[in-house]
Protein backbone atom coordinates (compact mmCIF):
# COMPACT_ATOMS: atom_id res chain seq x y z
CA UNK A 1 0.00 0.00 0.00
CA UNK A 2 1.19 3.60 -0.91
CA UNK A 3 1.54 6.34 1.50
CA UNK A 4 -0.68 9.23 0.23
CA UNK A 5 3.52 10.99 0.36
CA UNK A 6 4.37 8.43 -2.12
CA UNK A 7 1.35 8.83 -3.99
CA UNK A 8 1.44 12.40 -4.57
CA UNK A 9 5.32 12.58 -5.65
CA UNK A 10 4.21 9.76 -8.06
CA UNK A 11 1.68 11.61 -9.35
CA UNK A 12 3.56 14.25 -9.98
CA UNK A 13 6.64 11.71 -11.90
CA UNK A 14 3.72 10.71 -14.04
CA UNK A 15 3.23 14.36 -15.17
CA UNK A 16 6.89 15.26 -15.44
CA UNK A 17 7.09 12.02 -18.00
CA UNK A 18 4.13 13.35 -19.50
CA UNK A 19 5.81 16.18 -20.09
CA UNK A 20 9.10 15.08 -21.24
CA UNK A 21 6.99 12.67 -24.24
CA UNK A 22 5.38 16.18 -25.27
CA UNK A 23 8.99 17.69 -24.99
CA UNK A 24 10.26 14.83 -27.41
CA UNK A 25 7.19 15.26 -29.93
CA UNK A 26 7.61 18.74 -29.53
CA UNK A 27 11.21 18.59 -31.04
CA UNK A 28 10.35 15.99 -33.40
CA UNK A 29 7.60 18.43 -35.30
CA UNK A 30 10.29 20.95 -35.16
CA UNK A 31 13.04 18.57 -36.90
CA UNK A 32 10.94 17.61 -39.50
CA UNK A 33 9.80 20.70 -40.91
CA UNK A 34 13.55 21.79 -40.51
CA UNK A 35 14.08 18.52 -42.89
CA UNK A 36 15.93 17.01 -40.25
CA UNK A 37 14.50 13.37 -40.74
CA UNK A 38 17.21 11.27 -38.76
CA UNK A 39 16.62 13.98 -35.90
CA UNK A 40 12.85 13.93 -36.06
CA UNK A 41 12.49 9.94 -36.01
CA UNK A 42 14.95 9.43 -32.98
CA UNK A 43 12.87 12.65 -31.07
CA UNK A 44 9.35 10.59 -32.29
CA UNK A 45 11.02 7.41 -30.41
CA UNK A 46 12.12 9.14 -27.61
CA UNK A 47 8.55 10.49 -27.26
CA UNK A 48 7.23 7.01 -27.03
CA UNK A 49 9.62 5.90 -24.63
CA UNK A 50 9.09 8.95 -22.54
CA UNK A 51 5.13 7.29 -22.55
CA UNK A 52 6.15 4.21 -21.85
CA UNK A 53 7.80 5.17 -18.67
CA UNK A 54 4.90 7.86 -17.87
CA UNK A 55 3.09 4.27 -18.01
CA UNK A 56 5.01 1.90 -16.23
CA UNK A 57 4.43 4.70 -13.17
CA UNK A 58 0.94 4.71 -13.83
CA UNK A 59 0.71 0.97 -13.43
CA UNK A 60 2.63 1.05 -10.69
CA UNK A 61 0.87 3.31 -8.93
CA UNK A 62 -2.79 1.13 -9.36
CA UNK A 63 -1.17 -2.31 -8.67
CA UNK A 64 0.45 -0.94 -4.92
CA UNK A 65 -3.22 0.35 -3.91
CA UNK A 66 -3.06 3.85 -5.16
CA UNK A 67 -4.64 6.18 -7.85
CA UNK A 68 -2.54 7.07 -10.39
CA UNK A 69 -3.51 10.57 -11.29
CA UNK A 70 -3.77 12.07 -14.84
CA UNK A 71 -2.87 15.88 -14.77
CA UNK A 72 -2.77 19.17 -17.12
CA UNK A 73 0.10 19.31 -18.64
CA UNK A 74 2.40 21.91 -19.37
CA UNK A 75 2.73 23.30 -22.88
CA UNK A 76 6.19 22.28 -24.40
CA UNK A 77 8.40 24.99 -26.46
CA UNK A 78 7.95 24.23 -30.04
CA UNK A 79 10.35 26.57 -31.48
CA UNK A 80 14.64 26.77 -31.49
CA UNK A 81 16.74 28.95 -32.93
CA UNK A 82 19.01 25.70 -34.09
CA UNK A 83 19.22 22.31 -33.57
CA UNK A 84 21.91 22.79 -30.82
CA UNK A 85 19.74 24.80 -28.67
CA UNK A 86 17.06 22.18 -28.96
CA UNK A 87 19.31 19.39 -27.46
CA UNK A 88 20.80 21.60 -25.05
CA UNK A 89 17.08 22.59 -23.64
CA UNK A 90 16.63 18.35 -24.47
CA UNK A 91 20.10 17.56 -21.66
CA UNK A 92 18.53 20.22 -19.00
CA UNK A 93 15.55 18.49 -19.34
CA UNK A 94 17.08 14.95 -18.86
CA UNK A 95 19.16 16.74 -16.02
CA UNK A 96 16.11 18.28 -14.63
CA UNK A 97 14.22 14.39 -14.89
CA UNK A 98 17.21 13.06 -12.60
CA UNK A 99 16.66 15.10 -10.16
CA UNK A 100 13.22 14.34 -9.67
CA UNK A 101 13.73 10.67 -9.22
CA UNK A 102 16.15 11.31 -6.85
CA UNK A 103 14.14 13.21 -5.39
CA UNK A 104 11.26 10.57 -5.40
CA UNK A 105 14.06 7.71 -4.13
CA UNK A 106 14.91 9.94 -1.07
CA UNK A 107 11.43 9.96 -0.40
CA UNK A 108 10.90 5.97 -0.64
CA UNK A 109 13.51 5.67 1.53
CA UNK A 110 12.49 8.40 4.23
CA UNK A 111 8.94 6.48 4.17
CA UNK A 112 10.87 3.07 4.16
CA UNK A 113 8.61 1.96 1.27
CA UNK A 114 11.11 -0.39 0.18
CA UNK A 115 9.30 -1.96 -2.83
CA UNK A 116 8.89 2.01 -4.29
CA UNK A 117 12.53 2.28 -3.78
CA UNK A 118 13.08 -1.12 -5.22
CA UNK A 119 10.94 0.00 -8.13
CA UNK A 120 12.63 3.26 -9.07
CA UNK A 121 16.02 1.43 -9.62
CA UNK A 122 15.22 1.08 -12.94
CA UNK A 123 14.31 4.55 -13.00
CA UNK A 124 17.54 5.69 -12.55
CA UNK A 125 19.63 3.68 -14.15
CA UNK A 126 17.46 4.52 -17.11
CA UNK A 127 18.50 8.40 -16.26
CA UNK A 128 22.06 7.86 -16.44
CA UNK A 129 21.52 6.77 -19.81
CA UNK A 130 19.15 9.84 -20.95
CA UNK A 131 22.03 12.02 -19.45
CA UNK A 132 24.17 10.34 -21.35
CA UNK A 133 22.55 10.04 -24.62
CA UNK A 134 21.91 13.83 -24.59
CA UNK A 135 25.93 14.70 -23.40
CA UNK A 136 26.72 12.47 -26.54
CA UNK A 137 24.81 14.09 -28.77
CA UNK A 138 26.06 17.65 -27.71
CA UNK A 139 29.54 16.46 -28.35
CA UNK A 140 28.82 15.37 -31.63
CA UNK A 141 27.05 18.98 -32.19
CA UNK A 142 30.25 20.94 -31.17
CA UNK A 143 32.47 18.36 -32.94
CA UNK A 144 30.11 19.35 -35.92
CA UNK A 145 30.01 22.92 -35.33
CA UNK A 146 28.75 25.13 -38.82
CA UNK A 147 29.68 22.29 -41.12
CA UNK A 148 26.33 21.21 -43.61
CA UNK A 149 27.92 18.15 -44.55
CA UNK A 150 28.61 17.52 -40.76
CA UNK A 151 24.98 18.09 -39.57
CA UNK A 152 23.74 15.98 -42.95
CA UNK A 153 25.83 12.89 -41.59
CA UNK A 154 24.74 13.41 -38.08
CA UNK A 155 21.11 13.40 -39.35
CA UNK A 156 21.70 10.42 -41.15
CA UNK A 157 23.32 8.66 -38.19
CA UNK A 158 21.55 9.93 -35.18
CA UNK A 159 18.31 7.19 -35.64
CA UNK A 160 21.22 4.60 -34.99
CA UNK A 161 22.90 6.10 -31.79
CA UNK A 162 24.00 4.10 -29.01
CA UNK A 163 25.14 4.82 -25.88
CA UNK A 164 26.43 2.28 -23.41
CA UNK A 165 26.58 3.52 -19.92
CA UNK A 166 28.06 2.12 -16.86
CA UNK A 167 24.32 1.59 -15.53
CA UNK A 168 23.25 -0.18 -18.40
CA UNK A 169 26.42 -2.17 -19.21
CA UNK A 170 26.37 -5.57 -17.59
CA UNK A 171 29.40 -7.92 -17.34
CA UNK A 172 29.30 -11.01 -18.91
């Protein structure tokens, strides 16, 4: 059973991922009419994923006793003056994201809900990746710099991107 503590903070995870899919879509309208294809399709994946964990909360939520709540969201900018601004308002985001769950962790473990805390693991492992998916991509950017035939290859290349991150690399 949820506290009605862990419940609320929760809550408001569920509208901060909310957010960040509308963030993602945002950007992904924005690339596209830019002609940025590569750019748009990995922003229109991130979007879903950005769902997907707005769900698994959601889910989460129901299954330990709670109501997961479904809030107003916050409208998301959907206009950059380049495509480097866009991914450095996409890594404060991500930064901004971390925070929260840690913020939601210290909380599980100051209610010594230990299943919420076991839960939210994933959660930020999965941020350590974000943050470093995003830090990637800006170094490619300033590697880049004014350079058209740069940005074309880095539009071409971005749908494939991978980024393995201590959290997410497993010894064998």
């Amino acid at each position: 059973m949820l506290s009605k503590t862990i419940q609320n903070a929760l809550n408001n995870q569920i509208r901060i991922e909310a957010e960040s899919s509308q963030i993602y879509l945002a950007m992904a309208c924005w690339a596209e009419v830019k002609g940025l294809e590569g750019v748009s399709n990995f922003m229109y994946a991130q979007s879903d994923e950005e769902r997907e964990h707005m769900l698994k909360l959601v889910k989460f939520v129901n299954e330990r006793g709670g109501h997961a709540q479904i809030s107003e969201l916050k409208a998301p900018n959907v206009t950059f003056k380049s495509f480097k601004e866009m991914f450095e308002k996409l890594f404060e985001h991500e930064v901004f994201v971390s925070q929260s769950i840690n913020e939601l962790v210290h909380i599980s473990l100051q209610e010594k809900d230990y299943a919420t805390h076991n839960f939210l693991q994933w959660y930020v492992a999965e941020q350590i990746e974000e943050e470093a998916v995003a830090r990637t991509i800006l170094d490619k950017i300033n590697m880049i710099g004014d350079d058209k035939g740069g940005l074309y290859l880095f539009d071409r290349d971005i749908e494939n991107l991978t980024v393995t991150t201590a959290a997410t690399n497993t010894p064998e």
